[in-house]
PDB file of N, CA and C in Angstrom:
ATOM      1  N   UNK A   1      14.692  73.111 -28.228  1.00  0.00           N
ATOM      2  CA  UNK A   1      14.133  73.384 -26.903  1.00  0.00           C
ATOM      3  C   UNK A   1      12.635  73.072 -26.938  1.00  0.00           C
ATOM      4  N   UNK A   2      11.904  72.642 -25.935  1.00  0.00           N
ATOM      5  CA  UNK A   2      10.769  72.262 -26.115  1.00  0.00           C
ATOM      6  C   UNK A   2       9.518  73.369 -26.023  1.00  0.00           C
ATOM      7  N   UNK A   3       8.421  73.329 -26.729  1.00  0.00           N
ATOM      8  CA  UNK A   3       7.559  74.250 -26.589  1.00  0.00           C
ATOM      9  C   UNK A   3       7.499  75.009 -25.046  1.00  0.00           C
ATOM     10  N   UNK A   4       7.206  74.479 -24.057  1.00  0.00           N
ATOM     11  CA  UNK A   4       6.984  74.361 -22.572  1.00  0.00           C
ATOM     12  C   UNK A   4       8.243  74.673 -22.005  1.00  0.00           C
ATOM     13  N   UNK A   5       9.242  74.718 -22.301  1.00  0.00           N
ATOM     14  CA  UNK A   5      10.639  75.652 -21.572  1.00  0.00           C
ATOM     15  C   UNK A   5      10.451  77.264 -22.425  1.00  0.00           C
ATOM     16  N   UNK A   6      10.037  76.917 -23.785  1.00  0.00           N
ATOM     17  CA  UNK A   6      10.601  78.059 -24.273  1.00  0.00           C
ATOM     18  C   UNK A   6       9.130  79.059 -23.628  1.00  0.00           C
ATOM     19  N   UNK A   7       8.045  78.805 -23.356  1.00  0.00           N
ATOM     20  CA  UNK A   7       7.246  79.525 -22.838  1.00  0.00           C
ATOM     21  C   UNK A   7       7.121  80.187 -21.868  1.00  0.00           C
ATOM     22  N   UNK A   8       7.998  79.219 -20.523  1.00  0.00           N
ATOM     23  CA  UNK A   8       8.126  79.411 -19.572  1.00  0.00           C
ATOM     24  C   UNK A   8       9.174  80.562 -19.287  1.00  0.00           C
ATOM     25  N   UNK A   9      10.147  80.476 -20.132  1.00  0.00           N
ATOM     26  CA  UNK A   9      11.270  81.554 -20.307  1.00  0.00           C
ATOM     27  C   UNK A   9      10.662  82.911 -20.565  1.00  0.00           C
ATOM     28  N   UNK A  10      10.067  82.896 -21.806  1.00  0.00           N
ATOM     29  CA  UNK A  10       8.972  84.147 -22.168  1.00  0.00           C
ATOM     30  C   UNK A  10       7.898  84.680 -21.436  1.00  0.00           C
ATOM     31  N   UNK A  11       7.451  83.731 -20.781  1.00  0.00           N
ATOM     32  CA  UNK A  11       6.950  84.320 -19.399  1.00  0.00           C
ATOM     33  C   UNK A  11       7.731  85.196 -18.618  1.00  0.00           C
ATOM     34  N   UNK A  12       8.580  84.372 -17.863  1.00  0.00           N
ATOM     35  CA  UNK A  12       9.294  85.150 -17.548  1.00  0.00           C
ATOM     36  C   UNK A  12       9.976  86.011 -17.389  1.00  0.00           C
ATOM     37  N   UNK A  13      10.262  86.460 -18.965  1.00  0.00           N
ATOM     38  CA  UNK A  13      10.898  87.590 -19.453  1.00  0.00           C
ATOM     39  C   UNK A  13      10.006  88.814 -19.157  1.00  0.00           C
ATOM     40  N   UNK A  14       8.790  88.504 -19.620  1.00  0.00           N
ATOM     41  CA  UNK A  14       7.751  89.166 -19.818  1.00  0.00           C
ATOM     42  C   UNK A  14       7.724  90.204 -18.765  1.00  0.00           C
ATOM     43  N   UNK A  15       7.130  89.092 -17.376  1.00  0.00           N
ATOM     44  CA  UNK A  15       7.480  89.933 -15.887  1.00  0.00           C
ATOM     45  C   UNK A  15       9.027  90.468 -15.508  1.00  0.00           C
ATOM     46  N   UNK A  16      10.013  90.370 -16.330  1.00  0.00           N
ATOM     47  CA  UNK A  16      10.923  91.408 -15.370  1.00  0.00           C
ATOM     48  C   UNK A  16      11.950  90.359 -15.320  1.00  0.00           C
ATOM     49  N   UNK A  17      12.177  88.777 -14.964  1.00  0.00           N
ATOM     50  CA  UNK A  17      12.698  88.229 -14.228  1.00  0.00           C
ATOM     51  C   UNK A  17      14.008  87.702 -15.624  1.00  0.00           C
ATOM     52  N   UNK A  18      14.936  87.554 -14.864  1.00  0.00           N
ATOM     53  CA  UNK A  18      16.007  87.398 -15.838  1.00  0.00           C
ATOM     54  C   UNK A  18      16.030  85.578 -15.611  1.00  0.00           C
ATOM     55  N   UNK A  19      15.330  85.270 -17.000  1.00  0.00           N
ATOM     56  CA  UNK A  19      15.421  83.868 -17.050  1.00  0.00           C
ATOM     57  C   UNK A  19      16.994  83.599 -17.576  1.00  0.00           C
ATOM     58  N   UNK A  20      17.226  82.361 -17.375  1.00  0.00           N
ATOM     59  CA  UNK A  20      18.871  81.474 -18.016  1.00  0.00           C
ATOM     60  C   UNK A  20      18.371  80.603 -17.910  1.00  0.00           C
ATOM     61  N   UNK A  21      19.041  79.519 -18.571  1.00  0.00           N
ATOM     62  CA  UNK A  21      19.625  77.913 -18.571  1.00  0.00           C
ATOM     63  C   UNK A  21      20.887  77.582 -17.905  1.00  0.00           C
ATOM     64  N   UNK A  22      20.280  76.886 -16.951  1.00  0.00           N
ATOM     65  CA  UNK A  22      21.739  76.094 -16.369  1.00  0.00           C
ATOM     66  C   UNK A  22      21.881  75.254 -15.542  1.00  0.00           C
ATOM     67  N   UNK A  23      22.271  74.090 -15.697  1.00  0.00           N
ATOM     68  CA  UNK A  23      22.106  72.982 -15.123  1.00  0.00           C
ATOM     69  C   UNK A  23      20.854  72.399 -14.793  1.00  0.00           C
ATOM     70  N   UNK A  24      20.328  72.176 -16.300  1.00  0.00           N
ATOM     71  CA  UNK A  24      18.874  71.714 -17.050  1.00  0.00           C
ATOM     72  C   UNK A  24      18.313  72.099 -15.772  1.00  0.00           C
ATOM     73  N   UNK A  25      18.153  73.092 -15.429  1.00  0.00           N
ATOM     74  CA  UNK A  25      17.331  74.460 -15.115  1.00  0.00           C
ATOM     75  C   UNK A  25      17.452  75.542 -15.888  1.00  0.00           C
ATOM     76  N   UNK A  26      15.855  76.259 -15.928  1.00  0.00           N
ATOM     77  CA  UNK A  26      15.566  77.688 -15.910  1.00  0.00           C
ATOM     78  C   UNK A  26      15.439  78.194 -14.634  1.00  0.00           C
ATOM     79  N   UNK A  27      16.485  79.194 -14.670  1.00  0.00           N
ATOM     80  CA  UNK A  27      16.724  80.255 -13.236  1.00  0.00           C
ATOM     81  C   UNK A  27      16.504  81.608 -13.089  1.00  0.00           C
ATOM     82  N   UNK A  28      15.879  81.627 -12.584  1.00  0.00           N
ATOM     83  CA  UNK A  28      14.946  83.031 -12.682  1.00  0.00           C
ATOM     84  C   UNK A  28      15.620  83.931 -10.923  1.00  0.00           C
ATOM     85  N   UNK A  29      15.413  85.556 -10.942  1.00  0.00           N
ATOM     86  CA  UNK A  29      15.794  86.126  -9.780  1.00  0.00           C
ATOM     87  C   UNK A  29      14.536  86.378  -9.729  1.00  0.00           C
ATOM     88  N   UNK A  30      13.765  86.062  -8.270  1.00  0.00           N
ATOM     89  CA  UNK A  30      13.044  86.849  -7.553  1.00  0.00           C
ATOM     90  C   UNK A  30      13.039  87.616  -6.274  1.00  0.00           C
ATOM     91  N   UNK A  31      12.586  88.745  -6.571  1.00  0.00           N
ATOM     92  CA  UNK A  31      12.431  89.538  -4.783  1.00  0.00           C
ATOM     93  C   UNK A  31      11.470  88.363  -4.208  1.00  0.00           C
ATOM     94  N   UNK A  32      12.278  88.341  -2.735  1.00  0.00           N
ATOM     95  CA  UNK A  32      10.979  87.690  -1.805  1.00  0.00           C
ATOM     96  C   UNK A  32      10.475  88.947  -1.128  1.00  0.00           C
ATOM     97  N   UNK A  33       8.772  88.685  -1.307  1.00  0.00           N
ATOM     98  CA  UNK A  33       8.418  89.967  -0.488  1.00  0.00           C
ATOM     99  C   UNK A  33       8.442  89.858   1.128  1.00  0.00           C
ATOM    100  N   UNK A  34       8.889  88.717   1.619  1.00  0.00           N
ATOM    101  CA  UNK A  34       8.402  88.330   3.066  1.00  0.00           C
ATOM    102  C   UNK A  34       9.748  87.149   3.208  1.00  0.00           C
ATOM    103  N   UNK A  35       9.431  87.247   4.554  1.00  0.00           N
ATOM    104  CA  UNK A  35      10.041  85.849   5.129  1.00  0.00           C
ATOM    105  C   UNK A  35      11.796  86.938   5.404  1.00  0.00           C
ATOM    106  N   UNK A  36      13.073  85.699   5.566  1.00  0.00           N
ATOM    107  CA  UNK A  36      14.159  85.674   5.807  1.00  0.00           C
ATOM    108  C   UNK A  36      14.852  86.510   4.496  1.00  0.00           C
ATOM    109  N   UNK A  37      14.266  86.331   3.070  1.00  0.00           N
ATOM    110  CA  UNK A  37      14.921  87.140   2.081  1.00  0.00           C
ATOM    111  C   UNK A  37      14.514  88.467   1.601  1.00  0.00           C
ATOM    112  N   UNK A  38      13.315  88.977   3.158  1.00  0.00           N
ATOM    113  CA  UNK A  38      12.260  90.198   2.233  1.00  0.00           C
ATOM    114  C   UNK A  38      13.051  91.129   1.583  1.00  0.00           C
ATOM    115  N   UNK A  39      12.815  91.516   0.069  1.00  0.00           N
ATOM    116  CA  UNK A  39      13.518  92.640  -0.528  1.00  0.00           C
ATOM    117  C   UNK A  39      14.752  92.031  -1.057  1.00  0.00           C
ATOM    118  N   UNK A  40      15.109  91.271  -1.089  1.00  0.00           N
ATOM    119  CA  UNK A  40      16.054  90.484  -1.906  1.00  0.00           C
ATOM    120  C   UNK A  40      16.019  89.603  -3.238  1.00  0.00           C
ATOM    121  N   UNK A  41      16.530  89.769  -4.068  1.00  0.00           N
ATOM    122  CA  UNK A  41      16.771  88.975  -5.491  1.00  0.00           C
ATOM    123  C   UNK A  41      17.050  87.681  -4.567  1.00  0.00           C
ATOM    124  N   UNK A  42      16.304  86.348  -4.982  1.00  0.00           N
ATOM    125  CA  UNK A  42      16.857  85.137  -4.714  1.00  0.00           C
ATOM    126  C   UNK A  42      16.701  84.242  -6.173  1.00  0.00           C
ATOM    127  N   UNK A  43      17.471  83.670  -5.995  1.00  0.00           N
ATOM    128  CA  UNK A  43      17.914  83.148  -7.551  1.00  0.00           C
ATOM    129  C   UNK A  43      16.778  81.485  -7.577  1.00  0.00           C
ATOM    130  N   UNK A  44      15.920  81.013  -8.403  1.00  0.00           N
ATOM    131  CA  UNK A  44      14.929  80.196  -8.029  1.00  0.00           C
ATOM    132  C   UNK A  44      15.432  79.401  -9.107  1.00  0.00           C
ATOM    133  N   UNK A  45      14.879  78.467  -9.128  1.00  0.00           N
ATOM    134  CA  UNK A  45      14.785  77.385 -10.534  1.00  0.00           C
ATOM    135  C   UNK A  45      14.006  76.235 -10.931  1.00  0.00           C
ATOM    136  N   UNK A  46      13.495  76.364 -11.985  1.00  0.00           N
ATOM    137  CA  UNK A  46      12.755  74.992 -12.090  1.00  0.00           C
ATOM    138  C   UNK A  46      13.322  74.086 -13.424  1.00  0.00           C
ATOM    139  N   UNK A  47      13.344  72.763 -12.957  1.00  0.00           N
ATOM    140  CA  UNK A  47      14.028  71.403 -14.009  1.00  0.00           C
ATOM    141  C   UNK A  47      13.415  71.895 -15.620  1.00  0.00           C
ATOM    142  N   UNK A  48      13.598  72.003 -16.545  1.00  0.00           N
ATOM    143  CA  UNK A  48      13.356  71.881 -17.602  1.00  0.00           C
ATOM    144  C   UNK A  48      12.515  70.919 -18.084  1.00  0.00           C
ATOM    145  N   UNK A  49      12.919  69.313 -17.412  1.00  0.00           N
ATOM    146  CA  UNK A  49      12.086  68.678 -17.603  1.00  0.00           C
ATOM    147  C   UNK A  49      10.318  68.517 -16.939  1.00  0.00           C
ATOM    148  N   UNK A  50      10.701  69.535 -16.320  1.00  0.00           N
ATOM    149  CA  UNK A  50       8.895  69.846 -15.400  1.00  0.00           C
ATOM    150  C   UNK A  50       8.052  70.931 -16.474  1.00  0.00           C
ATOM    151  N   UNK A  51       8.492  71.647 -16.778  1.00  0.00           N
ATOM    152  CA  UNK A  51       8.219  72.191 -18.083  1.00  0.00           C
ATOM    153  C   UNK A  51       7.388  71.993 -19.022  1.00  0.00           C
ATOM    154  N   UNK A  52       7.567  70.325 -19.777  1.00  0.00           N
ATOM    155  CA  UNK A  52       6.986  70.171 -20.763  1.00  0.00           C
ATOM    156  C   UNK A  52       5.471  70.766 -21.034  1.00  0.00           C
ATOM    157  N   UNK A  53       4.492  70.630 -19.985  1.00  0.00           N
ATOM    158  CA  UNK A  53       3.518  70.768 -19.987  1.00  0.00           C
ATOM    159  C   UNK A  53       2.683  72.078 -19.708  1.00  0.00           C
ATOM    160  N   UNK A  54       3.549  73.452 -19.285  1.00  0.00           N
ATOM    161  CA  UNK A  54       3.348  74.835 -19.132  1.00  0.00           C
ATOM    162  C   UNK A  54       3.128  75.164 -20.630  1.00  0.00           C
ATOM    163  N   UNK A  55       1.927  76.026 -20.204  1.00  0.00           N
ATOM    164  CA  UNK A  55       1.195  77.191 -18.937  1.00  0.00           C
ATOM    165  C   UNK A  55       0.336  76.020 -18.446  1.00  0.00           C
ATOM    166  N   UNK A  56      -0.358  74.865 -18.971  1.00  0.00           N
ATOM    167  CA  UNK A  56      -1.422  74.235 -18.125  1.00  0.00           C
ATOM    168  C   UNK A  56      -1.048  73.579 -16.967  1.00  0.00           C
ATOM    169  N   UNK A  57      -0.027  73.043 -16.792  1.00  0.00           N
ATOM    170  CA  UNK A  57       0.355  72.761 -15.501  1.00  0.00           C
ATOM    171  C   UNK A  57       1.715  72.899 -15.132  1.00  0.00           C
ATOM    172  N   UNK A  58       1.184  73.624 -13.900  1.00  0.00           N
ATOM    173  CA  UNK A  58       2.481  74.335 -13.067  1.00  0.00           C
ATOM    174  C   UNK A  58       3.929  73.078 -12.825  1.00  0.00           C
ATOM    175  N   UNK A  59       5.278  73.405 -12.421  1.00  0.00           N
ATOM    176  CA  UNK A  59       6.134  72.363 -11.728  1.00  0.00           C
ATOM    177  C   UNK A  59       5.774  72.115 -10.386  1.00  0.00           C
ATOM    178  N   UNK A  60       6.181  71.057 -10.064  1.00  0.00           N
ATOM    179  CA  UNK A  60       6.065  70.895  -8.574  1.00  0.00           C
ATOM    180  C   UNK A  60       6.994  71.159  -7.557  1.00  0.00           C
ATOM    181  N   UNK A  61       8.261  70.895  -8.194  1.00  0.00           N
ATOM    182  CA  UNK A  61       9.946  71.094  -7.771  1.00  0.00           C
ATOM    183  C   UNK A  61      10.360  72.779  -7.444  1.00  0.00           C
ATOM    184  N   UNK A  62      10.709  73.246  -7.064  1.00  0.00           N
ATOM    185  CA  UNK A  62      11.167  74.703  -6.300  1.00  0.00           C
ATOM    186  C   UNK A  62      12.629  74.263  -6.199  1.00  0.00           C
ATOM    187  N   UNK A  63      13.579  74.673  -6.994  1.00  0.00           N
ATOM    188  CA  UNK A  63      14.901  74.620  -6.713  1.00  0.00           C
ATOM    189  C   UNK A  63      15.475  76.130  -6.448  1.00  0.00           C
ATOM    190  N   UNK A  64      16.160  75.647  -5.421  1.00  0.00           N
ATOM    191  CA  UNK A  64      16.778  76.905  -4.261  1.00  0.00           C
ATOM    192  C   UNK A  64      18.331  76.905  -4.206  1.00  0.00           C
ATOM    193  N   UNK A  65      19.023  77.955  -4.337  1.00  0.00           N
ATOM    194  CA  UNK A  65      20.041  77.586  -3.202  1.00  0.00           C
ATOM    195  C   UNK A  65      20.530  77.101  -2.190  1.00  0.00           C
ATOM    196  N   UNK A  66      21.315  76.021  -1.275  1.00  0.00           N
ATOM    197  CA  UNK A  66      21.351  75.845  -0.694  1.00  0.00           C
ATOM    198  C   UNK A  66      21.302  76.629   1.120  1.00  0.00           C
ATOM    199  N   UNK A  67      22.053  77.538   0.699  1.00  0.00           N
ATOM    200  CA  UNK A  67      21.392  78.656   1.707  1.00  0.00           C
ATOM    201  C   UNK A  67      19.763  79.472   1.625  1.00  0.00           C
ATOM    202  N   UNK A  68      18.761  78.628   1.144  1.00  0.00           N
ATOM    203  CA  UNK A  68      17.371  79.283   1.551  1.00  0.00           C
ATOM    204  C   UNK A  68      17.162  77.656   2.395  1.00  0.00           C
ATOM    205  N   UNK A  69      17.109  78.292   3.923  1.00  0.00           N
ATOM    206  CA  UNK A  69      16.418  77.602   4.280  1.00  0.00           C
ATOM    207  C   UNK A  69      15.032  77.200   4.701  1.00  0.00           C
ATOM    208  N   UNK A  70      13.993  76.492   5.160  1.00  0.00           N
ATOM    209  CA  UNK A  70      13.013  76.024   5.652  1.00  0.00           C
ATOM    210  C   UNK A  70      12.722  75.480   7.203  1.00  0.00           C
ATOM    211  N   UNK A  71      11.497  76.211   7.577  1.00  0.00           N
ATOM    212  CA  UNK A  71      11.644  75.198   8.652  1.00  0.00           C
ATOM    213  C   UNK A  71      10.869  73.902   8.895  1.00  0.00           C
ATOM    214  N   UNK A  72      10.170  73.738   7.429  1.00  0.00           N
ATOM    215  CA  UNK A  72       9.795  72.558   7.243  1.00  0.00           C
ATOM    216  C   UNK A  72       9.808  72.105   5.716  1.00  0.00           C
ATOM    217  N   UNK A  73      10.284  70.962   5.229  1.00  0.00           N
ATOM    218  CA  UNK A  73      10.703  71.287   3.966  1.00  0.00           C
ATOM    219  C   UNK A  73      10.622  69.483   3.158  1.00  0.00           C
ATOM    220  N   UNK A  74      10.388  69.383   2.456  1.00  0.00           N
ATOM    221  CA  UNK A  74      10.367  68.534   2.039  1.00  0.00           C
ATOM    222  C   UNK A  74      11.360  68.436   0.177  1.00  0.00           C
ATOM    223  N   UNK A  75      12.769  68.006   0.738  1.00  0.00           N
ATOM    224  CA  UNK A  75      14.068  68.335  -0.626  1.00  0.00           C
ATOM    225  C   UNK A  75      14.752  67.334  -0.520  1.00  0.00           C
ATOM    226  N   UNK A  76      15.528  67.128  -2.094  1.00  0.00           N
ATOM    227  CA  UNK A  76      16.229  66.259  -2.467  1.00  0.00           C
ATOM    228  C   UNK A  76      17.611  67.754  -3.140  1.00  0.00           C
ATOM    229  N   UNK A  77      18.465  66.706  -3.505  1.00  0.00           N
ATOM    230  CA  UNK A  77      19.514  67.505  -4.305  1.00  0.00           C
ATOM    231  C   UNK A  77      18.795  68.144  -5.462  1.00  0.00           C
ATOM    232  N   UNK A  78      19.157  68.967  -5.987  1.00  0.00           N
ATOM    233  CA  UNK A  78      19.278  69.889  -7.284  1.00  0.00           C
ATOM    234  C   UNK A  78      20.296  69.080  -8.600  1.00  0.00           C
ATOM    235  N   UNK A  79      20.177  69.125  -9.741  1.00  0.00           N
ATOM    236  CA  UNK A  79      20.941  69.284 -10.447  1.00  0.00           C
ATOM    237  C   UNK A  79      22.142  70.247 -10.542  1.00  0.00           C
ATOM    238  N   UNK A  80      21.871  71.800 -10.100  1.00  0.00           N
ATOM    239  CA  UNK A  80      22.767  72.376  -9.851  1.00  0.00           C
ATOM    240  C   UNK A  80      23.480  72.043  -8.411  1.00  0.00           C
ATOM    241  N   UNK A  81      24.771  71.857  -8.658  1.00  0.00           N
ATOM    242  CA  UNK A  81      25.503  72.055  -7.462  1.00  0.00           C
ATOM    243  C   UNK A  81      25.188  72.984  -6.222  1.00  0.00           C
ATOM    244  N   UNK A  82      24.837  72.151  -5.365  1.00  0.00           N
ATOM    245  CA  UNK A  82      25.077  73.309  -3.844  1.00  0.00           C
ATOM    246  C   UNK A  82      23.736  73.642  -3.838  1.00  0.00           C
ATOM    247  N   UNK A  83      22.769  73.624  -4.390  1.00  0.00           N
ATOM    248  CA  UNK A  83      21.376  73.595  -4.576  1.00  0.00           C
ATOM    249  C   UNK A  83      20.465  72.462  -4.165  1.00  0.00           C
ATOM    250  N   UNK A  84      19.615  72.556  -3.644  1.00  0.00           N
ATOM    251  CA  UNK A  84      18.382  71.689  -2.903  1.00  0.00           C
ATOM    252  C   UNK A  84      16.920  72.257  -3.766  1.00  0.00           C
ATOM    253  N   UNK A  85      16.071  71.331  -4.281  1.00  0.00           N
ATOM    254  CA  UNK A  85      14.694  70.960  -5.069  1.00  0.00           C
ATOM    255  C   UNK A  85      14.098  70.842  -3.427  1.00  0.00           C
ATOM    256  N   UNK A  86      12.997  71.402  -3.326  1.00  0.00           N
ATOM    257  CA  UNK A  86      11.866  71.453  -2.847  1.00  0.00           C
ATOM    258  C   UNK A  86      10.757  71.542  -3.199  1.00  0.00           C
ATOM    259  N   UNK A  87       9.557  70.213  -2.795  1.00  0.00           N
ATOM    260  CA  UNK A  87       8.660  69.733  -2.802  1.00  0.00           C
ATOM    261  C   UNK A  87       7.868  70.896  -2.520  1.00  0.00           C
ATOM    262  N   UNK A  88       6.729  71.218  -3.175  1.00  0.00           N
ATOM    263  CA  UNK A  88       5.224  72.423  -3.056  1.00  0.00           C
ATOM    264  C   UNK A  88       4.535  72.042  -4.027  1.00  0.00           C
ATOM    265  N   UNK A  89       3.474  72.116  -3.393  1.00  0.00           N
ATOM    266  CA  UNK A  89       1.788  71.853  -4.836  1.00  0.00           C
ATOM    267  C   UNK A  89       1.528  73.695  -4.657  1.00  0.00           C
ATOM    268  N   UNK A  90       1.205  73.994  -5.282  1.00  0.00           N
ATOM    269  CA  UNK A  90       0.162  74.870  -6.083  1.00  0.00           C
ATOM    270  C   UNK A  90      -1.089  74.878  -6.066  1.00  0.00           C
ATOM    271  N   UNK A  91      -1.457  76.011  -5.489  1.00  0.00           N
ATOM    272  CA  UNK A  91      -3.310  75.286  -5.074  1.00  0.00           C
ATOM    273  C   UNK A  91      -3.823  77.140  -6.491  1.00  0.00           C
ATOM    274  N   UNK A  92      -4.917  76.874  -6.740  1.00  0.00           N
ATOM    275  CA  UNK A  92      -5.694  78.154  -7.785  1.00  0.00           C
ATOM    276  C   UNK A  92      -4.890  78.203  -8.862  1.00  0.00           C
ATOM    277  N   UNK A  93      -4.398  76.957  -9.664  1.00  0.00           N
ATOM    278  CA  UNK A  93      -3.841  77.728 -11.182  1.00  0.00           C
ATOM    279  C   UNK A  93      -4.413  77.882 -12.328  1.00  0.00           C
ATOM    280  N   UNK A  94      -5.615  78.170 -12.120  1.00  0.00           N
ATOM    281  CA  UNK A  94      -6.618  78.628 -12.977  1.00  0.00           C
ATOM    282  C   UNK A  94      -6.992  79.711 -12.650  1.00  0.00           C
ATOM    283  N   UNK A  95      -6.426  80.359 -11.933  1.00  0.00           N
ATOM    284  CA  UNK A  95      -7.018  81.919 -11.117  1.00  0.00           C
ATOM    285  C   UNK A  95      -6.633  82.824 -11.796  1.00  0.00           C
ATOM    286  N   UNK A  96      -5.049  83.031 -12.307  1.00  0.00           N
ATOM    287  CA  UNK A  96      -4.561  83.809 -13.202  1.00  0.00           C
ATOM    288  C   UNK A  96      -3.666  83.654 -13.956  1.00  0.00           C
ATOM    289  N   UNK A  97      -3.065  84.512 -14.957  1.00  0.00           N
ATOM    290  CA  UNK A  97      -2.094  83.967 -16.441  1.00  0.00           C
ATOM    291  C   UNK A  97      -1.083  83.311 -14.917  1.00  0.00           C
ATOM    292  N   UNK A  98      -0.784  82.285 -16.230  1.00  0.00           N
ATOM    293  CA  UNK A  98       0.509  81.197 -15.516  1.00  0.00           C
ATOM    294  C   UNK A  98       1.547  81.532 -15.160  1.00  0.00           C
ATOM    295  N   UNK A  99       2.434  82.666 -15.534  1.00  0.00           N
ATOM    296  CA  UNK A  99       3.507  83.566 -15.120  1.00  0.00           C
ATOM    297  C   UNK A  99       2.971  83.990 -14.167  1.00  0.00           C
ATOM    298  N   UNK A 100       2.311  85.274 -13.560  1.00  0.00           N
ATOM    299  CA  UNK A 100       1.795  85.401 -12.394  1.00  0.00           C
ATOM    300  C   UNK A 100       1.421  84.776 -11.217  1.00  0.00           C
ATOM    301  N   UNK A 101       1.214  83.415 -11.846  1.00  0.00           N
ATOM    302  CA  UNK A 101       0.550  82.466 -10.772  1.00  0.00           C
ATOM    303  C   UNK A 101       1.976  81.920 -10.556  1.00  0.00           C
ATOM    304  N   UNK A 102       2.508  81.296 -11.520  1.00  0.00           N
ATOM    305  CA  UNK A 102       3.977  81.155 -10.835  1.00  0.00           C
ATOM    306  C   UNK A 102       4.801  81.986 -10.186  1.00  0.00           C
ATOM    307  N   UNK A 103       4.926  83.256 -10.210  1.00  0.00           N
ATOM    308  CA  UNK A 103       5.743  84.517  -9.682  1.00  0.00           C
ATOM    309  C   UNK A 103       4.678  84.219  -7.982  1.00  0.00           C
ATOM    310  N   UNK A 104       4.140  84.172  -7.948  1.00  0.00           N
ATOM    311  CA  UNK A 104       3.390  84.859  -6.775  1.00  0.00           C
ATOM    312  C   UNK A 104       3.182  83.495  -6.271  1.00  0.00           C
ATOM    313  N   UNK A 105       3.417  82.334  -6.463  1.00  0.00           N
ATOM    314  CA  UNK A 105       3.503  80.278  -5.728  1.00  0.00           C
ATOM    315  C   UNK A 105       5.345  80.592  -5.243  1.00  0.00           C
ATOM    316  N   UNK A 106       6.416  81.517  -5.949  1.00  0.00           N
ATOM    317  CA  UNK A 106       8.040  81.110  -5.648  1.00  0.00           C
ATOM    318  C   UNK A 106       7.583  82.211  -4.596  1.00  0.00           C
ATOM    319  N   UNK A 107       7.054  83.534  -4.558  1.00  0.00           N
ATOM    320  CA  UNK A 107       7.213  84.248  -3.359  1.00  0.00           C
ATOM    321  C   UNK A 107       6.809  83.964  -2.218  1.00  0.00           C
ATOM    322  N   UNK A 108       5.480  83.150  -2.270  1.00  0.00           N
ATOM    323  CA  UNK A 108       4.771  82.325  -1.089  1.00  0.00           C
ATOM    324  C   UNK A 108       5.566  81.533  -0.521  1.00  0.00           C
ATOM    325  N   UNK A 109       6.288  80.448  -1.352  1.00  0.00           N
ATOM    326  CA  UNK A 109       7.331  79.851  -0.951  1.00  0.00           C
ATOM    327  C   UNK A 109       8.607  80.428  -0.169  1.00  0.00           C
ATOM    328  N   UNK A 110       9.024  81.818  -0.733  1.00  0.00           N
ATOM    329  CA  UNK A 110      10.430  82.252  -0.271  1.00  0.00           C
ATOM    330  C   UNK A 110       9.836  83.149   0.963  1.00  0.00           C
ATOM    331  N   UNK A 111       8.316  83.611   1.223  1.00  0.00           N
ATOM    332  CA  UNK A 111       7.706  83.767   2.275  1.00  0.00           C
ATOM    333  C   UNK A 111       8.143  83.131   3.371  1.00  0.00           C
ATOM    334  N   UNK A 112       8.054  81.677   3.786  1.00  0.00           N
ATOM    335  CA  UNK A 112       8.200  80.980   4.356  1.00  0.00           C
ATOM    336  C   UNK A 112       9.751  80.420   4.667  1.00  0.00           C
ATOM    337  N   UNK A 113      11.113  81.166   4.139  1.00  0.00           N
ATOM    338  CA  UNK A 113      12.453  80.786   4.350  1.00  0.00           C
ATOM    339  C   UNK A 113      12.499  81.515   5.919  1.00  0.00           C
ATOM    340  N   UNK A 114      13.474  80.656   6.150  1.00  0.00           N
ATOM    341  CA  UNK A 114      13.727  80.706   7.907  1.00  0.00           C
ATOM    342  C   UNK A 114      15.159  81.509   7.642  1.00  0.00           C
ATOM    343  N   UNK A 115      16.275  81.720   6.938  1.00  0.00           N
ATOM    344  CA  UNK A 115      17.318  81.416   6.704  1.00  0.00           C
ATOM    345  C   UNK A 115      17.719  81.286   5.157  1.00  0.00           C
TER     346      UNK A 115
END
């Protein structure tokens, strides 16, 4: 496994979030605090291969379930089945540890689900 998945996992662990592997994704549950899922576990994921380069730079890809929707969105398919990758930059990732900054870029994001 590469340095940069296995970090990203341990991050994750760290905060709470039940990382896996699956379908060359790491899938993590987060509460969205806002939006269409507030107070809900939504199951997130990012490619493995976006990875390599964590904690210094974030993924760009947001993989969702197919039921989180957007009302503006910029996605391709997922590797996982039934799942849609969505396009987001990351603005301040030098502001705080990289787990945090990632936990708090997927809630901003799941902020914004319509659906």
């Amino acid at each position: 496994m590469q340095p940069g998945v296995e970090a990203f996992i341990q991050n994750m662990t760290e905060l709470g979030f039940e990382a896996t592997l699956e379908a060359e994704l790491v899938i993590c549950r987060v509460v969205a605090l806002d939006g269409a899922f507030a107070g809900t576990p939504v199951e997130t994921g990012v490619a493995i291969g976006e990875l390599e380069p964590w904690p210094h730079v974030p993924p760009h890809w947001l993989h969702f379930p197919g039921s989180v929707k957007f009302a503006q969105t910029n996605s391709q398919p997922s590797p996982k089945s039934g799942w849609l990758m969505h396009s987001r930059q990351i603005t301040g990732w030098s502001d705080a540890p990289a787990g945090i900054a990632w936990a708090s870029h997927v809630r901003a994001v799941l902020s914004e689900a319509v659906a």
